[in-house]
Protein backbone atom coordinates (compact mmCIF):
# COMPACT_ATOMS: atom_id res chain seq x y z
CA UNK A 1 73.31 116.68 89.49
CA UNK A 2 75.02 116.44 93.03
CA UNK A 3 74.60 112.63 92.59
CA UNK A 4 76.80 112.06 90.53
CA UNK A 5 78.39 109.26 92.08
CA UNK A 6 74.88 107.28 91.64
CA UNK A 7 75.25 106.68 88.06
CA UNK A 8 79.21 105.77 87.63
CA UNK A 9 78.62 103.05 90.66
CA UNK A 10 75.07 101.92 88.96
CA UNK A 11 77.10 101.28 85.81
CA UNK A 12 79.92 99.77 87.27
CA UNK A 13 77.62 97.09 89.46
CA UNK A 14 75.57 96.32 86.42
CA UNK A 15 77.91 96.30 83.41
CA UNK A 16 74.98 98.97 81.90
CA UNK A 17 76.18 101.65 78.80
CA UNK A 18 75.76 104.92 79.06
CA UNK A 19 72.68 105.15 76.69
CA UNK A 20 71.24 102.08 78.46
CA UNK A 21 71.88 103.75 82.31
CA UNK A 22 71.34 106.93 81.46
CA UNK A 23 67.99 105.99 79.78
CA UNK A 24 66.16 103.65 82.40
CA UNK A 25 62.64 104.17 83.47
CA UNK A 26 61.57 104.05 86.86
CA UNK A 27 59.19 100.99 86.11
CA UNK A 28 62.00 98.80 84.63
CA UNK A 29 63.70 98.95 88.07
CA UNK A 30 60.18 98.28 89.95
CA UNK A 31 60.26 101.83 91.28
CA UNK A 32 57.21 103.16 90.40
CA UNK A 33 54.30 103.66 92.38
CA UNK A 34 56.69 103.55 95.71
CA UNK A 35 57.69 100.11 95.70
CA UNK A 36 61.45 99.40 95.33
CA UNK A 37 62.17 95.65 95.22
CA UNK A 38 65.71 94.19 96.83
CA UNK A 39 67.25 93.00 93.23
CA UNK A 40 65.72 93.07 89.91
CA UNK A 41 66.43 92.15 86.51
CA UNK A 42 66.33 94.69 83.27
CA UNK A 43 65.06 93.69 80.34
CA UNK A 44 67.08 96.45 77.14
CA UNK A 45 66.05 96.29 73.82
CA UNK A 46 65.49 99.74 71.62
CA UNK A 47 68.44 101.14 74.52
CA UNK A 48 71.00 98.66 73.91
CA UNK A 49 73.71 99.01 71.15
CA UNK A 50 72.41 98.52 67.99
CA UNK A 51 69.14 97.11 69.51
CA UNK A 52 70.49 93.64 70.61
CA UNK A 53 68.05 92.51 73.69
CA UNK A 54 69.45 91.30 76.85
CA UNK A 55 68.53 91.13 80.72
CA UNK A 56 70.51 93.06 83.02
CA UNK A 57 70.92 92.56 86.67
CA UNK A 58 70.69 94.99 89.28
CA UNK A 59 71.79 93.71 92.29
CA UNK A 60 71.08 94.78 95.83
CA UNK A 61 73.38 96.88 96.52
CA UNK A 62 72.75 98.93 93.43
CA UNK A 63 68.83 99.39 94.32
CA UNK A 64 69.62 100.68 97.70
CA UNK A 65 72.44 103.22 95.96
CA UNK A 66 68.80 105.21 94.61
CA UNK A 67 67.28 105.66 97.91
CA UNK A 68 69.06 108.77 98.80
CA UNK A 69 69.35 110.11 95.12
CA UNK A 70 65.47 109.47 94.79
CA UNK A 71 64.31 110.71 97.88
CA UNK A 72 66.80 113.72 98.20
CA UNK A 73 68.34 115.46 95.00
CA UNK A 74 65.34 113.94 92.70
CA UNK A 75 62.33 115.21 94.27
CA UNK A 76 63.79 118.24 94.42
CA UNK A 77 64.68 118.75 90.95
CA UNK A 78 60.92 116.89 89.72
CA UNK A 79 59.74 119.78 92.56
CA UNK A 80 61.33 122.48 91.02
CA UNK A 81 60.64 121.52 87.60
CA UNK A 82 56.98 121.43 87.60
CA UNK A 83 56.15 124.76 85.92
CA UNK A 84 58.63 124.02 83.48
CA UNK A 85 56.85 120.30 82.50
CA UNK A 86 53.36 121.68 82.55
CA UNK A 87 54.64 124.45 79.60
CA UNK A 88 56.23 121.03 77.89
CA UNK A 89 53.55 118.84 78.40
CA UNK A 90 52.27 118.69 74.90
CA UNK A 91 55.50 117.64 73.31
CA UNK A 92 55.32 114.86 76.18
CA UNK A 93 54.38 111.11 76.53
CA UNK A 94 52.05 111.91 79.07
CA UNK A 95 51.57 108.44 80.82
CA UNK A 96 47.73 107.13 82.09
CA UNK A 97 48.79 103.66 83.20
CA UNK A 98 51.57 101.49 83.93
CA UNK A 99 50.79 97.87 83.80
CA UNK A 100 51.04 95.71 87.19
CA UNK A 101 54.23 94.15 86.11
CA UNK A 102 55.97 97.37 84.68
CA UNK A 103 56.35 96.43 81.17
CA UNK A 104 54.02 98.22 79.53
CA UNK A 105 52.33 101.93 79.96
CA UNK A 106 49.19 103.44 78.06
CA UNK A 107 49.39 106.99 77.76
CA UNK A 108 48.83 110.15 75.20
CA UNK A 109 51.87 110.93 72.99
CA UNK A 110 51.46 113.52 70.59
CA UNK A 111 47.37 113.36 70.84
CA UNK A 112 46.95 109.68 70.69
CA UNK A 113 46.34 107.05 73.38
CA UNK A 114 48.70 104.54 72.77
CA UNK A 115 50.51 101.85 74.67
CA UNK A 116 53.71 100.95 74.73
CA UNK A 117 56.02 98.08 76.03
CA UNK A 118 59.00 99.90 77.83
CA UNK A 119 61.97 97.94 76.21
CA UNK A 120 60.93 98.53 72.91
CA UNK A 121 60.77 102.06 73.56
CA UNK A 122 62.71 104.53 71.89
CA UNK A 123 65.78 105.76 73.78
CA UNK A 124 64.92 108.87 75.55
CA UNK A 125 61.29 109.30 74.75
CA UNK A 126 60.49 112.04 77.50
CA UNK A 127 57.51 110.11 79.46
CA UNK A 128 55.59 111.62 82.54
CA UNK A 129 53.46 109.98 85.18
CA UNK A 130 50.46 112.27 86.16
CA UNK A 131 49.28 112.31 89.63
CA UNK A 132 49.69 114.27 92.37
CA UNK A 133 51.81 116.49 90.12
CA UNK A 134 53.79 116.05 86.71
CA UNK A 135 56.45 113.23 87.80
CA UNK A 136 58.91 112.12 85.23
CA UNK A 137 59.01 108.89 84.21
CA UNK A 138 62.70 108.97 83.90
CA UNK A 139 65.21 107.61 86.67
CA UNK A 140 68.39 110.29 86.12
CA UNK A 141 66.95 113.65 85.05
CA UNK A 142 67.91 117.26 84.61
CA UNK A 143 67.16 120.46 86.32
CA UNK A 144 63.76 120.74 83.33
CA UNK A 145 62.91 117.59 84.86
CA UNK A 146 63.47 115.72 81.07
CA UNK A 147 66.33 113.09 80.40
CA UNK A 148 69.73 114.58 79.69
CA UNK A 149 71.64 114.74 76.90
CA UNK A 150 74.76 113.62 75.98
CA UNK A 151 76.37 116.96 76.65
CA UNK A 152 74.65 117.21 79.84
CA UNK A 153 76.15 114.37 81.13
CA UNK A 154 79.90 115.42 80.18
CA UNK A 155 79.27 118.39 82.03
CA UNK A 156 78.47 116.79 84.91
CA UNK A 157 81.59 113.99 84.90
CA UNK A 158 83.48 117.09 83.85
CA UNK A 159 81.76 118.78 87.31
CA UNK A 160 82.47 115.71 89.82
CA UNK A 161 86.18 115.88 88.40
CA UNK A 162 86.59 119.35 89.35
CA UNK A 163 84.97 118.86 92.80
CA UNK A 164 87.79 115.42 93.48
CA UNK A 165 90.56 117.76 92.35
CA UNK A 166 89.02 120.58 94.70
CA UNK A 167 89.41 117.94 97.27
CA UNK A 168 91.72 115.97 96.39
CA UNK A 169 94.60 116.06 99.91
CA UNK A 170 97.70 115.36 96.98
CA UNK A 171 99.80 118.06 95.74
CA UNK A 172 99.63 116.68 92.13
CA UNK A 173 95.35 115.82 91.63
CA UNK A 174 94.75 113.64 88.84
CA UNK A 175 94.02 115.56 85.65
CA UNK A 176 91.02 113.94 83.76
CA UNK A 177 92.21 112.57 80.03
CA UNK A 178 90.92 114.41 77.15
CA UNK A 179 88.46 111.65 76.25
CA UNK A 180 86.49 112.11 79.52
CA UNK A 181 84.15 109.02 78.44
CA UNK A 182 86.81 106.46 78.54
CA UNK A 183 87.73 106.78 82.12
CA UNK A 184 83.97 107.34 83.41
CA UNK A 185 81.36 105.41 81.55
CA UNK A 186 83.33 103.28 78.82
CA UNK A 187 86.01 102.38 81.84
CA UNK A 188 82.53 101.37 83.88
CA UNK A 189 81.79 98.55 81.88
CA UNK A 190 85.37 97.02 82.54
CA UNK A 191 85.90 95.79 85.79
CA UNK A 192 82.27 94.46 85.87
CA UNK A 193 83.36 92.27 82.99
CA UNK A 194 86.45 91.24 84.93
CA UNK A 195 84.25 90.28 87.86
CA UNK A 196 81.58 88.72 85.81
CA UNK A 197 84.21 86.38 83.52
CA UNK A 198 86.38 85.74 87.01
CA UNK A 199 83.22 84.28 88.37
CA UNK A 200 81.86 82.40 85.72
CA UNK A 201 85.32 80.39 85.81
CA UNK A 202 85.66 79.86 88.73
CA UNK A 203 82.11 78.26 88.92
CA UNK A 204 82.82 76.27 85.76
CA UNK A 205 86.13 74.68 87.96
CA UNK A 206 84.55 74.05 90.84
CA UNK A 207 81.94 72.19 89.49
CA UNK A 208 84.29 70.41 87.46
CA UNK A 209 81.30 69.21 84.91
CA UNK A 210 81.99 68.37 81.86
CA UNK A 211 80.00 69.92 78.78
CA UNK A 212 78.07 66.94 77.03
CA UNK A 213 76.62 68.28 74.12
CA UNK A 214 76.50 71.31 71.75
CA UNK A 215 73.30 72.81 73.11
CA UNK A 216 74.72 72.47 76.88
CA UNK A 217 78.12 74.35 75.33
CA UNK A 218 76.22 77.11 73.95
CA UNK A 219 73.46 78.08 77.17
CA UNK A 220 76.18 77.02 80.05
CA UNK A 221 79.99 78.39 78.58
CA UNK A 222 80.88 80.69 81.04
CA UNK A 223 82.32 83.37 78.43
CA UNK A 224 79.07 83.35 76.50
CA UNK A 225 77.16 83.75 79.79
CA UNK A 226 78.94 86.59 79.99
CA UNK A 227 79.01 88.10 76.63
CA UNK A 228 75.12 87.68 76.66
CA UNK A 229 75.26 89.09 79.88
CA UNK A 230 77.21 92.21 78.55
CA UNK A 231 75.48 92.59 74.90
CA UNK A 232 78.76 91.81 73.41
CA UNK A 233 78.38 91.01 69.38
CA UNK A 234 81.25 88.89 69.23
CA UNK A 235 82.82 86.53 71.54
CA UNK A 236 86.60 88.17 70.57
CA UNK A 237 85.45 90.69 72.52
CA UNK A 238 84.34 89.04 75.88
CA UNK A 239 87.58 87.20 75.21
CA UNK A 240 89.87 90.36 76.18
CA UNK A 241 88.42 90.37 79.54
CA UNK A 242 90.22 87.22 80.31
CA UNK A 243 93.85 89.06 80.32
CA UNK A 244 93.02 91.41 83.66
CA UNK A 245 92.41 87.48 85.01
CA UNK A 246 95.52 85.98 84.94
CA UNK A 247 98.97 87.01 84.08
CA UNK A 248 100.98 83.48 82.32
CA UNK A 249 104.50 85.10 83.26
CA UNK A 250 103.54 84.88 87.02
CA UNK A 251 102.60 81.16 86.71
CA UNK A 252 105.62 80.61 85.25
CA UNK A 253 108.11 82.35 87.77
CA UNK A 254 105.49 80.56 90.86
CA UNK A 255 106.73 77.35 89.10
CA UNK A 256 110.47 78.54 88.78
CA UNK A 257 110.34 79.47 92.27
CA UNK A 258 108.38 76.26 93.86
CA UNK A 259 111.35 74.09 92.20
CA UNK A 260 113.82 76.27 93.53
CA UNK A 261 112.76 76.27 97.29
CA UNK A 262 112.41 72.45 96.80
CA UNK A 263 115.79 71.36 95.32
CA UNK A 264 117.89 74.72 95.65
CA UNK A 265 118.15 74.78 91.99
CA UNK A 266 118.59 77.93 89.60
CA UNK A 267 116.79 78.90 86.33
CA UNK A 268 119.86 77.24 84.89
CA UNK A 269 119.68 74.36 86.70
CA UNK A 270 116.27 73.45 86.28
CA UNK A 271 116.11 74.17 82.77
CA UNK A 272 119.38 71.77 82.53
CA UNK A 273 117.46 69.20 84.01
CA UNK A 274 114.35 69.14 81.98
CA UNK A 275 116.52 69.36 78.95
CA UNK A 276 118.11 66.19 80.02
CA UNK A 277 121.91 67.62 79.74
CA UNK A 278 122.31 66.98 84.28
CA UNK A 279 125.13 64.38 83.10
CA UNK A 280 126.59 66.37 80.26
CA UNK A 281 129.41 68.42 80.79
CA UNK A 282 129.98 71.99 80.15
CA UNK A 283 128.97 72.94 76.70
CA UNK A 284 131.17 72.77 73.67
CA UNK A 285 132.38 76.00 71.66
């Protein structure tokens, strides 16, 4: 897949795992059926870790990211892959319907008509949309026109690697750790929990409004926003996002340093003076 660089900034705009990215059906973002909406929100269920349900947002910027991957590199590879899908399409979920609000589809899996709600399906069910062809239900797919697997998608981060260090105008290119997934789709996840916590702070101090009661703790604290938000199981673990926010140490020395440039004092100095020892004389042996 030549758009490669589709998926990492998808994940990294929407906070999204790997198995919940990699996984998404084109009706959960509003794109089937040739509409594509400005922003939408995801609702994961059977995709998210260990099957904990929570709405994702996909902002703006993220939905136009698809255009060129859908109308490009994807229609050539669902193009391409049609012989291959008709041999397949017995071992397929072969999709009738999708409902007007793209929640649910009624199709013929395995002989049956059945429907199904989409977030509740299981995580890379292979689903296809007939029409005017065999068109995969499936937002990121392979050259077979099905979902890829896990090892699929290391050899494509392992492929975009090689192509930056083919490029790459230093002497010394970057040489990709040996746990690819922590610097590509684990690392994703990171700096959108930076943003998200540095926001929901800052809106919690600007308003300045106090929390009242229990109930208004638990739907309005900021860090639980965000760990719902981010499918987090425990708050400890939102809580380590608030280190990349704010280093103490600089607070301090910005305090060290506005007392200095006011009296001409030094560290020693100012500590002397808060320790109340300015009248004391040197100290004894």
């Amino acid at each position: 897949m030549r758009g490669s660089g589709t998926w990492s900034l998808l994940a990294l705009m929407t906070g999204m795992r790997i198995q919940e990215w990699s996984t998404l059906l084109l009706p959960e973002l509003g794109l089937a059926g040739g509409r594509r909406p400005a922003v939408t929100d995801v609702d994961l269920a059977a995709c998210a870790k260990y099957g904990r349900p929570r709405s994702v947002y996909v902002p703006r910027d993220a939905m136009e990211l698809l255009d060129n991957y859908l109308l490009l590199e994807r229609s050539g590879i669902v193009a391409t892959a049609q012989r291959t899908l008709r041999r397949q399409v017995r071992d397929l979920f072969v999709v009738q319907r999708i409902d007007g609000d793209g929640t649910r589809v009624r199709g013929v899996l395995e002989g049956v008509t059945v429907t199904r709600v989409i977030k509740d399906m299981k995580p890379g069910l292979p689903s296809l949309e007939t029409g005017g062809g065999l068109d995969p239900l499936a937002l990121f797919i392979g050259q077979g026109g099905r979902m890829l697997t896990g090892s699929g998608w290391d050899r494509i981060r392992w492929r975009a690697w090689k192509r930056m260090n083919q490029w790459s105008v230093h002497q010394a290119a970057p040489v990709l750790p040996g746990a690819a997934g922590s610097c590509t789709t684990r690392g994703t996840r990171s700096p959108c929990g930076c943003f998200l916590t540095r926001e929901a702070l800052g809106d919690v101090h600007a308003e300045q409004t106090p929390t009242a009661t229990l109930l208004e703790h638990m739907v309005g604290n900021p860090l639980l926003v965000v760990q719902r938000r981010l499918g987090h199981a425990h708050p400890s673990t939102t809580y380590r996002y608030i280190q990349y926010l704010k280093d103490p140490m600089r607070e301090v020395d910005a305090a060290f340093r506005r007392w200095s440039a006011a009296g001409g004092a030094s560290y020693v100095t100012v500590a002397r003076r808060l320790m109340n020892l300015e009248g004391a004389g040197a100290p004894q042996g």
